[in-house]
N, C-alpha and C. Protein backbone atom coordinates (compact mmCIF):
# COMPACT_ATOMS: atom_id res chain seq x y z
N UNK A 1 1.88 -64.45 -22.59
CA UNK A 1 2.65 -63.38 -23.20
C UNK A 1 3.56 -63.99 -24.26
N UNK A 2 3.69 -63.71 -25.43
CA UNK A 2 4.40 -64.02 -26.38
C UNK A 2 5.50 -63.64 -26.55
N UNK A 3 6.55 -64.20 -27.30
CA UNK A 3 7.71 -63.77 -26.83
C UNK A 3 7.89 -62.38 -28.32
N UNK A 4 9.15 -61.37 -27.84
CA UNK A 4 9.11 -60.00 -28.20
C UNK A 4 9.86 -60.28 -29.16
N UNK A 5 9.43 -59.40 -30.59
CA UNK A 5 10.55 -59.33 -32.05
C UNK A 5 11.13 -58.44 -32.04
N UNK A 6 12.28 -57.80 -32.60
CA UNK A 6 12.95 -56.82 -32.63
C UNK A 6 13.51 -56.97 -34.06
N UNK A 7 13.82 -55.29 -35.08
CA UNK A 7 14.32 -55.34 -36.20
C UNK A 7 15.18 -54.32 -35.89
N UNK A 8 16.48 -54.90 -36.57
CA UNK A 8 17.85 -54.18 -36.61
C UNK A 8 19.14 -54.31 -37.34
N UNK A 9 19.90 -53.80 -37.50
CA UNK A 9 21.35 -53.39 -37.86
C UNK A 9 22.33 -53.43 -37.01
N UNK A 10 23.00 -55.13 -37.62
CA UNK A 10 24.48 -55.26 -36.60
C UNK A 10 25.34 -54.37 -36.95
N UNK A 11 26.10 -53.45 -35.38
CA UNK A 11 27.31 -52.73 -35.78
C UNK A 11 28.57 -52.89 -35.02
N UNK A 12 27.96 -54.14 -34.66
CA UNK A 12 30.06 -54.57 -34.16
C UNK A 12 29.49 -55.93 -33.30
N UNK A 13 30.59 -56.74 -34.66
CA UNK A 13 30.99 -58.60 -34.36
C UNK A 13 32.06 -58.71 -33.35
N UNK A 14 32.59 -57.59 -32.74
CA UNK A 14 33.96 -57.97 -32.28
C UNK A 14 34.19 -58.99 -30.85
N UNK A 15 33.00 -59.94 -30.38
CA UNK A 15 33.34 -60.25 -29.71
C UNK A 15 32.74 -61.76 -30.00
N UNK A 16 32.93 -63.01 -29.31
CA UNK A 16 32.49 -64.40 -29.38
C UNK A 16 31.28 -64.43 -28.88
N UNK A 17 30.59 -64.99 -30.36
CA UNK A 17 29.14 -65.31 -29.83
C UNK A 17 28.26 -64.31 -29.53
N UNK A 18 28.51 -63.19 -29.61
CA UNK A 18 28.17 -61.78 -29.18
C UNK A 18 27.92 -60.75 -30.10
N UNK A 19 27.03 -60.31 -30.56
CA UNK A 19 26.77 -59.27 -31.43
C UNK A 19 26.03 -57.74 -31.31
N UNK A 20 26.27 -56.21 -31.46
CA UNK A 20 25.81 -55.81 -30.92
C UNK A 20 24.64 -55.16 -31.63
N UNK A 21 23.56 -55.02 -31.84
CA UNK A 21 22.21 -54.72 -32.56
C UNK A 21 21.82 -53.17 -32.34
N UNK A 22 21.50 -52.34 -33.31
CA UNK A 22 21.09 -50.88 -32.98
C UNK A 22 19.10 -51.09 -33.36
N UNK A 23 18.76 -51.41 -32.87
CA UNK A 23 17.06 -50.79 -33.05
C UNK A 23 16.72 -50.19 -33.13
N UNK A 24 16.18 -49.21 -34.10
CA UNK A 24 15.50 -47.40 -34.23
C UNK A 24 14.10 -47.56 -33.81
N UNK A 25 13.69 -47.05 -32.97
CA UNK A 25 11.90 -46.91 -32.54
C UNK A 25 11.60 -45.66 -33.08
N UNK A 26 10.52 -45.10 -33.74
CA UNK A 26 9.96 -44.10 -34.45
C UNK A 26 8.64 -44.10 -33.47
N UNK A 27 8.15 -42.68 -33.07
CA UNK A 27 7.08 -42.19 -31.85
C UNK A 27 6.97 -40.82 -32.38
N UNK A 28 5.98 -40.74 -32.58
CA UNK A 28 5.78 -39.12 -32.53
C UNK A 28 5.24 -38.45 -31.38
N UNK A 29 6.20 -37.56 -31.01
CA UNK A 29 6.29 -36.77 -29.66
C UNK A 29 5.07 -35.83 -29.41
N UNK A 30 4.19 -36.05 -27.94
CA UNK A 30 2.48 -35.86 -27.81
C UNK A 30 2.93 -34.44 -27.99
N UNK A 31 3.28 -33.48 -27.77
CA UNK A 31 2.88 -31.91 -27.86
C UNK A 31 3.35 -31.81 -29.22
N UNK A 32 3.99 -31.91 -29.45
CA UNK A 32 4.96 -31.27 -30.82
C UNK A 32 4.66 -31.95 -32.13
N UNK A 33 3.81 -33.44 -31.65
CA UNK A 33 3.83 -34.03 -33.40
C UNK A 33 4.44 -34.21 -34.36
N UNK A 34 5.92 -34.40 -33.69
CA UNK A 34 7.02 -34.86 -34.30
C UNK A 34 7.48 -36.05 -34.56
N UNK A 35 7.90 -36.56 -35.63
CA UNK A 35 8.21 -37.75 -35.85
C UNK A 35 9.60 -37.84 -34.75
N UNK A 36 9.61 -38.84 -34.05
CA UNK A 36 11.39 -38.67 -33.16
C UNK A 36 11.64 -40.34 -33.66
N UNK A 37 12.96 -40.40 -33.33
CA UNK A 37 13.74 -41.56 -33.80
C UNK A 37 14.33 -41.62 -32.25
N UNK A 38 14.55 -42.50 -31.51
CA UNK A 38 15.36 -43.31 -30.49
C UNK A 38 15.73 -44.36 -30.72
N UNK A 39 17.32 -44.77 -30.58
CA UNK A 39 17.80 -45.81 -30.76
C UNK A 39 18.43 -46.27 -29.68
N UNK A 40 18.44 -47.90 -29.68
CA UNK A 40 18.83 -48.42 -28.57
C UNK A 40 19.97 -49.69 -29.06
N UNK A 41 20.94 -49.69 -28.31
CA UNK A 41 21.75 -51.12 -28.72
C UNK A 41 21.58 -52.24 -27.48
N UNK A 42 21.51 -53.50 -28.45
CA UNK A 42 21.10 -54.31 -27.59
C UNK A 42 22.28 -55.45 -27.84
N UNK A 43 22.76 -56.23 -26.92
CA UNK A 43 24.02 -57.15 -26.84
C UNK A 43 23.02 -58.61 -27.14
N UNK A 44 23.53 -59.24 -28.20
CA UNK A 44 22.48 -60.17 -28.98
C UNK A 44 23.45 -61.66 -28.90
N UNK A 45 22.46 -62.84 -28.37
CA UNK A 45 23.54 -64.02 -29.01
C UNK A 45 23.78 -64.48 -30.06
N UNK A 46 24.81 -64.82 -30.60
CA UNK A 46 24.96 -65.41 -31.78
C UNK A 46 25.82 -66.57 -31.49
N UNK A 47 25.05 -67.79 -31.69
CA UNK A 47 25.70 -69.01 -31.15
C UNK A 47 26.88 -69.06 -32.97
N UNK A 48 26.91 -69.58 -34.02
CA UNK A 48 27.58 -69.90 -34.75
C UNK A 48 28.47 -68.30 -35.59
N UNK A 49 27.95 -67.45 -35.26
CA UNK A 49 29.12 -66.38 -35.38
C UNK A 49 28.39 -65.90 -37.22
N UNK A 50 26.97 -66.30 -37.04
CA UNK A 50 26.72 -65.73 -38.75
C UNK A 50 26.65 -64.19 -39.60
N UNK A 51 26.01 -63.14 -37.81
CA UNK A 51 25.86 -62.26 -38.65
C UNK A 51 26.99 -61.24 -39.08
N UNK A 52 27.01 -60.62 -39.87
CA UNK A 52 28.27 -59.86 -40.25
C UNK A 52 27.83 -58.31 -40.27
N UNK A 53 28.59 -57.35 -39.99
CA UNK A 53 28.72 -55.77 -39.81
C UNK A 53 27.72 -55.24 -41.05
N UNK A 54 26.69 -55.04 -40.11
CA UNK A 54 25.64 -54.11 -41.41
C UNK A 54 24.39 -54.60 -41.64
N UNK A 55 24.63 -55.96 -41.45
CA UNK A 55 23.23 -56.93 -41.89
C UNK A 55 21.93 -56.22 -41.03
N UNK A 56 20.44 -56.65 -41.14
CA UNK A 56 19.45 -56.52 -40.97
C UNK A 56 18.79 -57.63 -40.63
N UNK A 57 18.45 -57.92 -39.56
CA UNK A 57 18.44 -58.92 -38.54
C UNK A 57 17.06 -58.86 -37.43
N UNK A 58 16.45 -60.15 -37.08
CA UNK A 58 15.42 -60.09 -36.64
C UNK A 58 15.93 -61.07 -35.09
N UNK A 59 15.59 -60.31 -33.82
CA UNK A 59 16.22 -60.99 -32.41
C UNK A 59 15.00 -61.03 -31.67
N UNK A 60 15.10 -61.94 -30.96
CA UNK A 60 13.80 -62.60 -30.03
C UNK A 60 14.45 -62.44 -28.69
N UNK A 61 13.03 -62.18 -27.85
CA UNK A 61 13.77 -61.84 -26.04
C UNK A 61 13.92 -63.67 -25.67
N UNK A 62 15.05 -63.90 -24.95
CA UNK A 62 14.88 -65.06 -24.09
C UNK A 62 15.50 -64.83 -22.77
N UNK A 63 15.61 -65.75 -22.30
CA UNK A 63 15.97 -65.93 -20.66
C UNK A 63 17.64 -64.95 -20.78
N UNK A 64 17.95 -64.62 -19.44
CA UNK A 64 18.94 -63.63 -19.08
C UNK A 64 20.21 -64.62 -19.76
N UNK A 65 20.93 -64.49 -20.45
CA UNK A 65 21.77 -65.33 -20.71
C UNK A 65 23.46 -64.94 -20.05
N UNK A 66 23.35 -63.75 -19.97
CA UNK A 66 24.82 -63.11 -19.40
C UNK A 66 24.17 -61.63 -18.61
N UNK A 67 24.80 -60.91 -17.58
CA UNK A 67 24.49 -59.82 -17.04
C UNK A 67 23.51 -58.56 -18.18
N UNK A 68 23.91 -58.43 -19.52
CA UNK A 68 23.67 -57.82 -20.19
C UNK A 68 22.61 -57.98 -21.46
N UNK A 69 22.85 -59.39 -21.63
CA UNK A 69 22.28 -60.35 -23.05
C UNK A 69 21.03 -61.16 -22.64
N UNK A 70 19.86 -60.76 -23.35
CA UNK A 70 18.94 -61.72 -23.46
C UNK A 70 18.10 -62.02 -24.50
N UNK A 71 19.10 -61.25 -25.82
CA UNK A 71 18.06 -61.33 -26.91
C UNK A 71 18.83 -62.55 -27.64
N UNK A 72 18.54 -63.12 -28.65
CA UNK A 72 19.05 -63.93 -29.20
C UNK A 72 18.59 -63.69 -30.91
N UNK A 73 19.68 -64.05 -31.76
CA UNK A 73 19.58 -63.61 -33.08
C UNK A 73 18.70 -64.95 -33.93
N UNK A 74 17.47 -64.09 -34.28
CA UNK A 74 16.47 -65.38 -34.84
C UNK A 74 17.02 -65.86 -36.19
N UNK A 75 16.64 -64.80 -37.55
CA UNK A 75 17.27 -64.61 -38.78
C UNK A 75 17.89 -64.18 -39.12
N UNK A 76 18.43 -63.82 -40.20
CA UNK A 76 19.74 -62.77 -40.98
C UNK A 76 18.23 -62.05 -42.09
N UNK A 77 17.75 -61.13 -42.65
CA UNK A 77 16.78 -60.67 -43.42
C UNK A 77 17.82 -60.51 -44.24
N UNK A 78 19.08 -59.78 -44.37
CA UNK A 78 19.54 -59.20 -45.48
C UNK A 78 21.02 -59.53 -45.10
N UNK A 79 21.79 -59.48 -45.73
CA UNK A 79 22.95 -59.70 -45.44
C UNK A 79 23.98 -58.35 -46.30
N UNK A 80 24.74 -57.73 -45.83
CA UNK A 80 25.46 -56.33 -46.15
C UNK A 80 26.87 -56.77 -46.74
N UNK A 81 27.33 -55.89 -47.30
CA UNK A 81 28.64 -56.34 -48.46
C UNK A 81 29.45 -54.93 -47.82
N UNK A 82 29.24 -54.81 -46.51
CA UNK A 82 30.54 -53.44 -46.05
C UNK A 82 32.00 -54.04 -45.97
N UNK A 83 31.76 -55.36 -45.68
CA UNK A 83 33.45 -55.59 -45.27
C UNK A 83 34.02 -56.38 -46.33
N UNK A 84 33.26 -56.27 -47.46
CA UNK A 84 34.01 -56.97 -48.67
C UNK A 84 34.76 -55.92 -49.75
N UNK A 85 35.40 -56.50 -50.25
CA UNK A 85 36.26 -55.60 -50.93
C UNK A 85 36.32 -56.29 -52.34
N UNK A 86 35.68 -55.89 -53.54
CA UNK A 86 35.61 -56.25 -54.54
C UNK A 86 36.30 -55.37 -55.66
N UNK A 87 37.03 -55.54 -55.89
CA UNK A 87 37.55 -54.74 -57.41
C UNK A 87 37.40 -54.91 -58.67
């Protein structure tokens, strides 16, 4: 079994080493043939503290690392300019 990718949008650095990831899954629902959106947040490691609020980010499953955390943050894909302030 290979290990699992996930694509997402960090929306809160506020804790050490810890990041929290929103994943959108897109399914279209069997009777209705609807496109549906479900999102899930997932508590991600971030050993050096890189990603920042907004980015687009690729996390891999690993071993249970804390009660909650077992994904770990592979890349940064994009990096977001929300918390900068340029004039």
């Amino acid at each position: 079994m290979g290990l699992k990718e996930k694509f997402g949008i960090v929306v809160s650095t506020k804790m050490q080493k810890t990041i929290v990831v929103l994943v959108e899954n897109k399914f279209r629902h069997p009777r209705y043939a609807k496109t549906m959106v479900k999102t899930k947040r997932y508590l991600v490691h971030d050993e050096d503290n890189a990603a920042k609020l907004g980015d687009k980010i690729v996390i891999t499953q690993t071993r249970p690392l804390s009660k909650n955390k077992s994904w770990k943050l592979e890349r940064i894909l994009l990096n977001s300019n929300v918390g900068s302030t340029e004039l």
